[in-house]
Protein backbone atom coordinates (compact mmCIF):
# COMPACT_ATOMS: atom_id res chain seq x y z
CA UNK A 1 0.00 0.00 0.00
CA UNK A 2 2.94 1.99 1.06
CA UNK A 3 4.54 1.49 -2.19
CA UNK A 4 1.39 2.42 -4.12
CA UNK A 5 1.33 5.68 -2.21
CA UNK A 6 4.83 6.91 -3.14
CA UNK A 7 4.33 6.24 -7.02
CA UNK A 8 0.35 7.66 -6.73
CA UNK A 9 2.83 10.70 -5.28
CA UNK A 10 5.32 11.04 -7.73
CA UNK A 11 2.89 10.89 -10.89
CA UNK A 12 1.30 13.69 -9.30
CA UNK A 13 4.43 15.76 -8.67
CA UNK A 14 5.43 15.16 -12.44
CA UNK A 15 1.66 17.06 -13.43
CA UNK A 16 3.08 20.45 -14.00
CA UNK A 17 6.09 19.29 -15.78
CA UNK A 18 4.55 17.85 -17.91
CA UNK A 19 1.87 20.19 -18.60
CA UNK A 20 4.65 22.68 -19.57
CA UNK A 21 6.32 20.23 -22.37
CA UNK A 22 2.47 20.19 -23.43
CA UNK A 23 1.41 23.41 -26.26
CA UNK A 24 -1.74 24.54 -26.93
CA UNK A 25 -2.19 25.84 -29.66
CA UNK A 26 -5.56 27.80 -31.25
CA UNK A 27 -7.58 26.82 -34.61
CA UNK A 28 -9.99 29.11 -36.52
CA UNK A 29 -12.87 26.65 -37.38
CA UNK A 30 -16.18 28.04 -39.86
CA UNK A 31 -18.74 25.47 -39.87
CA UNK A 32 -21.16 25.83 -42.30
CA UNK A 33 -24.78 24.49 -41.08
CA UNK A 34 -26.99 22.95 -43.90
CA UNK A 35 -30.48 22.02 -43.86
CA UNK A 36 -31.21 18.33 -44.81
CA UNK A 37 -34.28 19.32 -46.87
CA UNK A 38 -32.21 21.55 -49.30
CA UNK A 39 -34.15 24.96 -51.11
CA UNK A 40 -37.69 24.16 -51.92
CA UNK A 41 -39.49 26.19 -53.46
CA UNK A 42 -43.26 27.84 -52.35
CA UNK A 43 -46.19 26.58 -53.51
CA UNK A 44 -47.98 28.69 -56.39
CA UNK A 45 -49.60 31.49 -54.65
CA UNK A 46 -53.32 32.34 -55.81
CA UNK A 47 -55.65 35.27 -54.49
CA UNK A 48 -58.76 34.11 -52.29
CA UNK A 49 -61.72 34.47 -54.34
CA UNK A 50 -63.88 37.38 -53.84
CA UNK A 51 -66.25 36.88 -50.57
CA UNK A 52 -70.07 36.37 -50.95
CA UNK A 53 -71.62 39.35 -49.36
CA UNK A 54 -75.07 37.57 -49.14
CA UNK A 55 -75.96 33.97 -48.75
CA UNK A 56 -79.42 34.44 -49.52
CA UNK A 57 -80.55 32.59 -52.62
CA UNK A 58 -76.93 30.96 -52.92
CA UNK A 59 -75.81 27.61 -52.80
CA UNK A 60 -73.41 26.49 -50.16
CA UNK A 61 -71.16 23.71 -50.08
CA UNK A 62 -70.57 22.15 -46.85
CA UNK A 63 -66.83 20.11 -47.53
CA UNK A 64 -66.05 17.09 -44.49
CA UNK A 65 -63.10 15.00 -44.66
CA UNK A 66 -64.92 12.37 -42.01
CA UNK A 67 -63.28 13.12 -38.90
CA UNK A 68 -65.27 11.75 -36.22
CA UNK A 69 -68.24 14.31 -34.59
CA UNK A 70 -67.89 16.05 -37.69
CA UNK A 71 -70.96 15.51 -38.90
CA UNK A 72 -72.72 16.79 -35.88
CA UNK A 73 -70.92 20.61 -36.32
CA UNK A 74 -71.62 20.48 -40.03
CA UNK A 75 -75.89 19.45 -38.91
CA UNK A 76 -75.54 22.47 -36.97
CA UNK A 77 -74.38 24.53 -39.58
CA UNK A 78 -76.34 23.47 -41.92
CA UNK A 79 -79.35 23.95 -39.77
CA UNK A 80 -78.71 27.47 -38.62
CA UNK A 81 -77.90 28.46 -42.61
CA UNK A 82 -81.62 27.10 -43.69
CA UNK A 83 -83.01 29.01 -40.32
CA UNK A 84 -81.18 32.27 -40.90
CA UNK A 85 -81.43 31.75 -45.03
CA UNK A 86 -84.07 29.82 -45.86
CA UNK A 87 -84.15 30.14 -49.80
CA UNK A 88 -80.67 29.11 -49.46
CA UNK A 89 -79.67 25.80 -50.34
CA UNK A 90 -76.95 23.62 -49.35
CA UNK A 91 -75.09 20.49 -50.92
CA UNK A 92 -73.39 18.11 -48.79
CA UNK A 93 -69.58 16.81 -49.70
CA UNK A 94 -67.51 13.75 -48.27
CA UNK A 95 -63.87 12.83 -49.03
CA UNK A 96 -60.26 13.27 -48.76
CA UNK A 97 -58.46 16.09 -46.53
CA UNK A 98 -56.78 17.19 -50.15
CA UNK A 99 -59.75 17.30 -52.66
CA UNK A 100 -57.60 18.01 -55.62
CA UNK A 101 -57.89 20.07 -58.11
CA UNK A 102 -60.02 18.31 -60.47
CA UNK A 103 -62.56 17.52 -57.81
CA UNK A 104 -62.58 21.25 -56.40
CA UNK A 105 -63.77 22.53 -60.29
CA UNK A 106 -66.26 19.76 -60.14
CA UNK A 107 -67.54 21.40 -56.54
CA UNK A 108 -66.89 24.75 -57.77
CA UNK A 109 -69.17 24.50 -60.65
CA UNK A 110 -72.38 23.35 -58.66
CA UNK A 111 -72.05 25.70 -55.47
CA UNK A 112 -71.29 29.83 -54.68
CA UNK A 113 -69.53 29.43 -52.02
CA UNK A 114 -68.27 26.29 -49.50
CA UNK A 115 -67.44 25.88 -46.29
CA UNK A 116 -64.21 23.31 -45.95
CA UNK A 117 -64.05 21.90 -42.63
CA UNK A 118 -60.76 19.40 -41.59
CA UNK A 119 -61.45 18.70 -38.07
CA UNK A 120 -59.18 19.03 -34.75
């Protein structure tokens, strides 16, 4: 144990000795951070479409992608529209949270104005 000791205290006497022989010396480092995705681009911008000042006469779309209790808000809607406009009339729609583009000229054709609803 003894022996142990004495070595345990000469290692630690050599320390600053040899922390002298030791340089330091200093690096300039740039890093350069990238983002995984790379540059995408936006999506096409288009305007909103001009607002329907009355709903009176109109026909509304009512769009649900089928999220559960949905259906309930969209009965409530669709109740309070005929109550409040009741020469209005409204056409129900089912499907996908992306209708597409083919299917939203389809819908745009046959209403005025919709009401999209995705849920959560």
């Amino acid at each position: 144990m003894k022996r142990l000791i004495n070595t345990l205290a000469i290692a630690l006497s050599m320390v600053p000795a040899l922390a002298s022989i030791v340089t330091t010396q200093t690096y300039a480092a740039t890093l350069e951070v990238m983002n995984p995705r790379g540059e995408i681009p936006p999506p096409p911008f288009h305007a909103p479409s001009p607002r329907v000042t009355d709903l009176a006469g109109k026909t509304v779309g009512i769009y649900w992608i089928g999220k559960a209790g949905g259906d309930n808000f969209w009965d409530g809607v669709e109740a309070l529209l005929n109550e409040r406009f009741p020469n209005t009339k409204t056409v129900r729609y089912e499907g996908p949270f992306d209708l597409g583009e083919a299917r939203a000229k389809e819908i745009a054709k046959e209403v005025d104005t919709i009401f999209y609803g995705v849920g959560d």
